[in-house]
Protein backbone atom coordinates (compact mmCIF):
# COMPACT_ATOMS: atom_id res chain seq x y z
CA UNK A 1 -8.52 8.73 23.74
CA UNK A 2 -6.31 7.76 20.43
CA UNK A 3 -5.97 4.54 19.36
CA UNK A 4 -2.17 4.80 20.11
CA UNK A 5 -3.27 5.36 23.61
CA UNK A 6 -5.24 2.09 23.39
CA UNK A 7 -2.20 0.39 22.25
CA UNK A 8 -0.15 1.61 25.44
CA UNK A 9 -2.14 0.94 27.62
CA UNK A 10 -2.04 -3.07 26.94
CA UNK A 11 0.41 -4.43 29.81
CA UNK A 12 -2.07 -2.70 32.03
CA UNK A 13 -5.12 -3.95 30.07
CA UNK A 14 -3.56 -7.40 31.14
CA UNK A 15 -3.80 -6.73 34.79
CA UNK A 16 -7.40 -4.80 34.94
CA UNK A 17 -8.79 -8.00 33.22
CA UNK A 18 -7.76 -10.56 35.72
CA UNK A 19 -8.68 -7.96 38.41
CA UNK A 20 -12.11 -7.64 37.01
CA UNK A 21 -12.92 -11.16 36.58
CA UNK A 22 -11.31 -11.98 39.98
CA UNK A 23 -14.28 -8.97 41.06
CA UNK A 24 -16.71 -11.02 39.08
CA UNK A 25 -15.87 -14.50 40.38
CA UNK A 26 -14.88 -14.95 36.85
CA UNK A 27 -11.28 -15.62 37.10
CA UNK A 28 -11.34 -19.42 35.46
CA UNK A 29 -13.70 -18.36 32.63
CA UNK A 30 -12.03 -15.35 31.42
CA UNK A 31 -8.75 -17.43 31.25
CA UNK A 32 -10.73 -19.99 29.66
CA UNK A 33 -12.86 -17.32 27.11
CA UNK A 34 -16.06 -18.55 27.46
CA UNK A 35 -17.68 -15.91 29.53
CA UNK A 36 -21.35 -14.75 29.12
CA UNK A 37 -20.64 -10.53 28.34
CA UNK A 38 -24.46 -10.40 28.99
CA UNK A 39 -23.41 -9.53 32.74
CA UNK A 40 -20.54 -7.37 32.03
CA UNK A 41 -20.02 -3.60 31.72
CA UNK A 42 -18.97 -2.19 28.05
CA UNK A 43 -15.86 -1.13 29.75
CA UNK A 44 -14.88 -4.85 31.45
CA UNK A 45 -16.48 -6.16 27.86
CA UNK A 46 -13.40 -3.29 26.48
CA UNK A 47 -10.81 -4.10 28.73
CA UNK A 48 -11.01 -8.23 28.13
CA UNK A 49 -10.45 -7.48 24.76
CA UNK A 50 -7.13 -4.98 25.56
CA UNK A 51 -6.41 -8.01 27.68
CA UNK A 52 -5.94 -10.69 24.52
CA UNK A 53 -4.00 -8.14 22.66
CA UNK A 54 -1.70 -8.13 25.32
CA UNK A 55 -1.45 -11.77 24.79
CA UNK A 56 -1.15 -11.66 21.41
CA UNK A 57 -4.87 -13.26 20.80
CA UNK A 58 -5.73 -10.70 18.18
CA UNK A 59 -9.11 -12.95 16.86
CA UNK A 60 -10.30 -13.43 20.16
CA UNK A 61 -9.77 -9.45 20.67
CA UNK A 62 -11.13 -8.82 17.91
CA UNK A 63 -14.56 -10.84 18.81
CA UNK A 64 -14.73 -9.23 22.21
CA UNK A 65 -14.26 -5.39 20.64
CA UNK A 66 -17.21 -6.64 18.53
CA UNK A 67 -19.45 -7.66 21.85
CA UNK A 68 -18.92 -4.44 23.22
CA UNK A 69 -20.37 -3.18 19.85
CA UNK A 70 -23.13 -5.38 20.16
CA UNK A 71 -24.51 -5.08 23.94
CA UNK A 72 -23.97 -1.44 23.91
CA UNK A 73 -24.15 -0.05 20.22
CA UNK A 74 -24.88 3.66 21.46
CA UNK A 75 -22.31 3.80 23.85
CA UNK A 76 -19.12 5.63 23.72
CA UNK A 77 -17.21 2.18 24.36
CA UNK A 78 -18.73 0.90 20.90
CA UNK A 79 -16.73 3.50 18.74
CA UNK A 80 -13.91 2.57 20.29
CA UNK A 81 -14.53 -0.82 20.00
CA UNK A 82 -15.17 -0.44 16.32
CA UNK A 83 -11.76 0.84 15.75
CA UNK A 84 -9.79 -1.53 17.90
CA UNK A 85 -11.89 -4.19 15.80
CA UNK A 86 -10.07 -2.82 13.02
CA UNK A 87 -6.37 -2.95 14.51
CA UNK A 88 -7.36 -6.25 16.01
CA UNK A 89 -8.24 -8.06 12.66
CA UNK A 90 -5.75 -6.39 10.45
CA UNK A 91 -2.90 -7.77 13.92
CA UNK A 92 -4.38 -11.28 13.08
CA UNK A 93 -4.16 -10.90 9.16
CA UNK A 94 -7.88 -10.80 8.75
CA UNK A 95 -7.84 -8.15 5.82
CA UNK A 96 -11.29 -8.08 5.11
CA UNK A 97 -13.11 -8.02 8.57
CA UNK A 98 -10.35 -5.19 9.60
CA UNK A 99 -11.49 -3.15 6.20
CA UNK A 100 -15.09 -3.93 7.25
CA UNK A 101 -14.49 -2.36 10.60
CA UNK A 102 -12.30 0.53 9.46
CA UNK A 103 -14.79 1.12 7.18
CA UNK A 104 -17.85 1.12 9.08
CA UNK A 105 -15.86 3.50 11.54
CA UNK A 106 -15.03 6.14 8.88
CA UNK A 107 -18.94 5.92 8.19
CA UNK A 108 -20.54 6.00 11.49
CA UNK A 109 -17.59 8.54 12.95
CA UNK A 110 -16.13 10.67 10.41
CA UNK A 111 -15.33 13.69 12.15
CA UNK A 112 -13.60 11.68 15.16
CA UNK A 113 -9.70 12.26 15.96
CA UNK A 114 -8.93 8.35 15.12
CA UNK A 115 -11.55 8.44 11.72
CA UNK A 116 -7.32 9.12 10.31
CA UNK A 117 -6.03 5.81 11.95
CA UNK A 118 -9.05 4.60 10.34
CA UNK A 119 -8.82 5.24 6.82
CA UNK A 120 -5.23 4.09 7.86
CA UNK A 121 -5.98 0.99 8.24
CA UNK A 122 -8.05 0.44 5.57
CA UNK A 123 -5.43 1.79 3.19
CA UNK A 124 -3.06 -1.21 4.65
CA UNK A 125 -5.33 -4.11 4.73
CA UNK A 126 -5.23 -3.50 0.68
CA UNK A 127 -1.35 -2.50 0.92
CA UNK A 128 0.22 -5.52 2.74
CA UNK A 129 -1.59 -7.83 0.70
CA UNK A 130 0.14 -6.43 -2.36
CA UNK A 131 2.96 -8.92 -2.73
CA UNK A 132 0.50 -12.04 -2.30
CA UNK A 133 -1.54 -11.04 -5.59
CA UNK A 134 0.93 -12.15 -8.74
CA UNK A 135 0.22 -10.09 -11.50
CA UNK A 136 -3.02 -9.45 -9.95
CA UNK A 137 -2.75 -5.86 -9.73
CA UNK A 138 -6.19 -4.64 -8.43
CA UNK A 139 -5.17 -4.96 -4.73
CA UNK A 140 -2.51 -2.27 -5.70
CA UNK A 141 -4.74 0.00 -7.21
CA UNK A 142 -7.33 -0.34 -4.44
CA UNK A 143 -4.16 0.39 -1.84
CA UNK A 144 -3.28 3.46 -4.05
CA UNK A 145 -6.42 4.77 -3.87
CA UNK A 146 -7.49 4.28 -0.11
CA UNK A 147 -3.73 5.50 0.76
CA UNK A 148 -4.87 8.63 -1.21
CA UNK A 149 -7.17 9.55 0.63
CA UNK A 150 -5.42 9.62 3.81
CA UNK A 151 -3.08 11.96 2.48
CA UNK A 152 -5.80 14.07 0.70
CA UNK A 153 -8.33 14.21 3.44
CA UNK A 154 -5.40 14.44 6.88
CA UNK A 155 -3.01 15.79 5.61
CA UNK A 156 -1.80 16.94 8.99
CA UNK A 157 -2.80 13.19 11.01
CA UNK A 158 0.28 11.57 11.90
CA UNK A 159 -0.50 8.67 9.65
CA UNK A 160 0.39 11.14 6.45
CA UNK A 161 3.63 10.72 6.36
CA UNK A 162 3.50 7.42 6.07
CA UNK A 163 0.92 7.13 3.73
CA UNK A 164 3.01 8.91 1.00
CA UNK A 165 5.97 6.36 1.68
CA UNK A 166 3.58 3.68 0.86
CA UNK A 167 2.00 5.24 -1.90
CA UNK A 168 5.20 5.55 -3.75
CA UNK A 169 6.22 1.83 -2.89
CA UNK A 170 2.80 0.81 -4.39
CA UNK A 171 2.90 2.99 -7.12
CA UNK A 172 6.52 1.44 -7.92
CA UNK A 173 4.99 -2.16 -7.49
CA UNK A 174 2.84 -1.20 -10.18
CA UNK A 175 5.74 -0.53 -12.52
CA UNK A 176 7.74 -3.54 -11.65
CA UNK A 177 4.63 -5.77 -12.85
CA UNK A 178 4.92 -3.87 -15.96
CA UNK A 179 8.81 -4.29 -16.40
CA UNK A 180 8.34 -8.02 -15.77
CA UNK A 181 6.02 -8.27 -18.15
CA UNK A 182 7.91 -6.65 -20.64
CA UNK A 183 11.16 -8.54 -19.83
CA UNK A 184 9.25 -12.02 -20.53
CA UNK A 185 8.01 -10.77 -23.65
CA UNK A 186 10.91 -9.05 -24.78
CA UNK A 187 12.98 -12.46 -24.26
CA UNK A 188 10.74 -14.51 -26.09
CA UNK A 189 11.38 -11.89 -29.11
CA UNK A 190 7.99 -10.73 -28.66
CA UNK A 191 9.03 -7.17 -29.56
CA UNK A 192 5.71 -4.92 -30.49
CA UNK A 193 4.19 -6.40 -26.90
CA UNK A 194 7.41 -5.84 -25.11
CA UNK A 195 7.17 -2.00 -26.13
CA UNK A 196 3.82 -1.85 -25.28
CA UNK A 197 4.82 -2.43 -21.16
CA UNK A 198 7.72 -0.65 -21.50
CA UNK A 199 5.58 2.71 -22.93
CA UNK A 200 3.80 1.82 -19.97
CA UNK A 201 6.02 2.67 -17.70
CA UNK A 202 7.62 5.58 -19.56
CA UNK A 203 4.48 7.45 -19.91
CA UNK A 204 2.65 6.63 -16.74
CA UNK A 205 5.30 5.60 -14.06
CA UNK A 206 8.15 7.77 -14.86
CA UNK A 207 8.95 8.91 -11.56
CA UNK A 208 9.98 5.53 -10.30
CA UNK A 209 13.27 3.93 -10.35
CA UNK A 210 12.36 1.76 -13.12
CA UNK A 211 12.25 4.53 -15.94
CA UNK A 212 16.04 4.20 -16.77
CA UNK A 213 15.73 0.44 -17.01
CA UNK A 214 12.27 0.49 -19.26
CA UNK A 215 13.98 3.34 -21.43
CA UNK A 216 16.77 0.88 -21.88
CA UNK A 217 14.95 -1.85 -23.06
CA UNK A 218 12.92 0.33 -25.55
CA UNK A 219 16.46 1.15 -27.34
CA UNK A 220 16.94 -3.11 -27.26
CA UNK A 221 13.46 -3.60 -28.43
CA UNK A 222 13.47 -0.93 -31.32
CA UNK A 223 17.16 -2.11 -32.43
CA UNK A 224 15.65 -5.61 -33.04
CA UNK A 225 12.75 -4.19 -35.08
CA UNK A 226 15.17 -2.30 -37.22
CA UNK A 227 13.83 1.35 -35.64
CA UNK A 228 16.51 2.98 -35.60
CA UNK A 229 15.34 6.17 -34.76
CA UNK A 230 12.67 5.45 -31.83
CA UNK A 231 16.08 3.42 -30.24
CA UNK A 232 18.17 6.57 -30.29
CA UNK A 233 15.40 8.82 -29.07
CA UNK A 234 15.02 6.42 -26.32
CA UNK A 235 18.94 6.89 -25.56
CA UNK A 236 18.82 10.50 -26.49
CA UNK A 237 16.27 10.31 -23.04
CA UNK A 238 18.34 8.36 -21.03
CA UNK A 239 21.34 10.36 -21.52
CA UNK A 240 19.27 13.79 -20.57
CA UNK A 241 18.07 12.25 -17.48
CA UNK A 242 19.75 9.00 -16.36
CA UNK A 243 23.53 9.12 -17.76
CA UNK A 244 24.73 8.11 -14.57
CA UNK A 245 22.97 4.52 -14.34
CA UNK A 246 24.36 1.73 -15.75
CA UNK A 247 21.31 1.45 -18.02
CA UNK A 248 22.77 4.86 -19.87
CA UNK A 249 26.02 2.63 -20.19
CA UNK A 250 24.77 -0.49 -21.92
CA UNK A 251 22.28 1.70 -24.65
CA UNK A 252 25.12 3.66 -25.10
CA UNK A 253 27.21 0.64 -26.23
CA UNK A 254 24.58 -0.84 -27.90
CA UNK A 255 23.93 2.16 -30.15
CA UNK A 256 27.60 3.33 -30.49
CA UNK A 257 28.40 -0.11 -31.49
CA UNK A 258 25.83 0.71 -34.35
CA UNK A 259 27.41 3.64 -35.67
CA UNK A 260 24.15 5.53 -33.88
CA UNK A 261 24.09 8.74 -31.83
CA UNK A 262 21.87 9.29 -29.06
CA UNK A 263 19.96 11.83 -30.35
CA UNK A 264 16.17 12.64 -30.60
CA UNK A 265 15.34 11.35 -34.16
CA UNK A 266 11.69 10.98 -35.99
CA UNK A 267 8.41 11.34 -34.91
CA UNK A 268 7.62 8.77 -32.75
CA UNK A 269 5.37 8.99 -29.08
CA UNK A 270 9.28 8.94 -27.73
CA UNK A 271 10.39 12.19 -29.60
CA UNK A 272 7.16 13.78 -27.98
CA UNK A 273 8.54 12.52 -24.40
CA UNK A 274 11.68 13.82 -25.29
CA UNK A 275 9.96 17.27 -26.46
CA UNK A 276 8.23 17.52 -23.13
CA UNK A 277 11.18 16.50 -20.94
CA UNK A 278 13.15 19.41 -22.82
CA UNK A 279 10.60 22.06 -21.41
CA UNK A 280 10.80 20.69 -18.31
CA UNK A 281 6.98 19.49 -18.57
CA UNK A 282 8.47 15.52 -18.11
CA UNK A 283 9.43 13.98 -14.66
């Protein structure tokens, strides 16, 4: 049975729990959450957790997957408690325990139809932490990796798809820490350090949808340095591969205005870009 499967079957989940503990003369303490699981089944253990995820009580879930993983470690109930541990931390925004479960699952089961959901999961509790980190980036890179190796390793799992979608967001995060680190430098007239973010993202993140705008700050950057010719290769670039953004317009200006072409020019690391993009060997 697939975690989705799990998830489904939640409304009902609701109903076998008070019908068990009504069974078990139970009925106040499971509403209360202070039973003793010593005398329960793995499967009533299973199905009281199903229960609180059907009321939304994803920590208490979360601790009553991890009794069924206790009292019956061998039993076919545990590995799926394991894995519902890890939806049922990562629901309650516990990013650490769910990686710890998702992680343990991928180790103990790795062959199992939901070891996919698994590595999922893991991949997320890095992903959605990724705006919370500043210019912390190592979240991002951790994400990037673990969202990797879904797509490497199930390529075919339903979770695939969606791990490339993320991937590329992440990957773009990545370059919009750069670009805001250039931009602060690059107003502050800081113009060698400015370049340095904006190669960044030229050179290793060119296939996100910040290129044009990084490309367009070079050709500010290397104007205020007097470098003349790194500027119009930048342009020379833009107007190859971006000449319909706006950032094509403004270096355009800004170099016309100069009595500059945008032309490849020198032999800077941006005439090599440009040499590459010519034989179709960049983006």
């Amino acid at each position: 049975m697939t975690v989705r499967k799990y998830r489904a079957q939640w409304v009902g989940a609701l109903i076998l729990a008070i019908a068990v503990a009504g069974c078990s003369g139970n009925r106040g303490k499971i509403e209360r959450g202070d039973l003793d699981f010593e005398n329960f089944t793995a499967k009533q253990i299973f199905e009281r957790a199903e229960y609180d995820l059907a009321r939304n009580d994803a920590d208490t879930a979360a601790k009553h997957f991890a009794e069924v993983e206790r009292l019956y470690p061998y039993s076919e109930w545990a590995k799926r408690a394991v894995i519902m541990q890890a939806f049922a931390y990562h629901q309650d925004e516990d990013y650490e325990n769910s990686r710890s479960a998702a992680q343990r699952f991928i180790d103990f089961y790795p062959t199992d139809e939901d070891a996919a959901y698994a590595q999922y999961l893991l991949a997320l509790s890095y992903y959605d932490q990724i705006d919370e980190v500043g210019r912390d980036q190592g979240l991002t890179f951790q994400a990037l990796q673990a969202l990797r190796e879904v797509i490497e390793r199930y390529p075919d799992s339903e979770y695939a798809s969606s791990a490339v979608l993320k991937f590329d967001l992440a990957f773009d995060h990545l370059a919009s820490k750069e670009m805001e680190i250039g931009r602060y430098y690059l107003r502050r007239d800081h113009f060698g350090a400015a370049i340095n973010r904006f190669r960044v993202v030229v050179e290793d993140f060119q296939t996100t949808t910040h290129t044009p705008e990084a490309l367009h700050r070079l050709v500010e950057a290397y104007l205020s340095l007097g470098l003349n010719n790194e500027a119009q290769t930048a342009g020379a670039i833009l107007g190859h591969n971006f000449r319909s953004t706006k950032w094509y317009e403004d270096s355009y200006k800004l170099l016309t205005g100069r009595g500059l072409e945008l032309e490849a020019a020198g032999d800077s690391w941006l005439r090599q870009v440009y040499r590459q993009m010519i034989q179709g060997r960049w983006l």
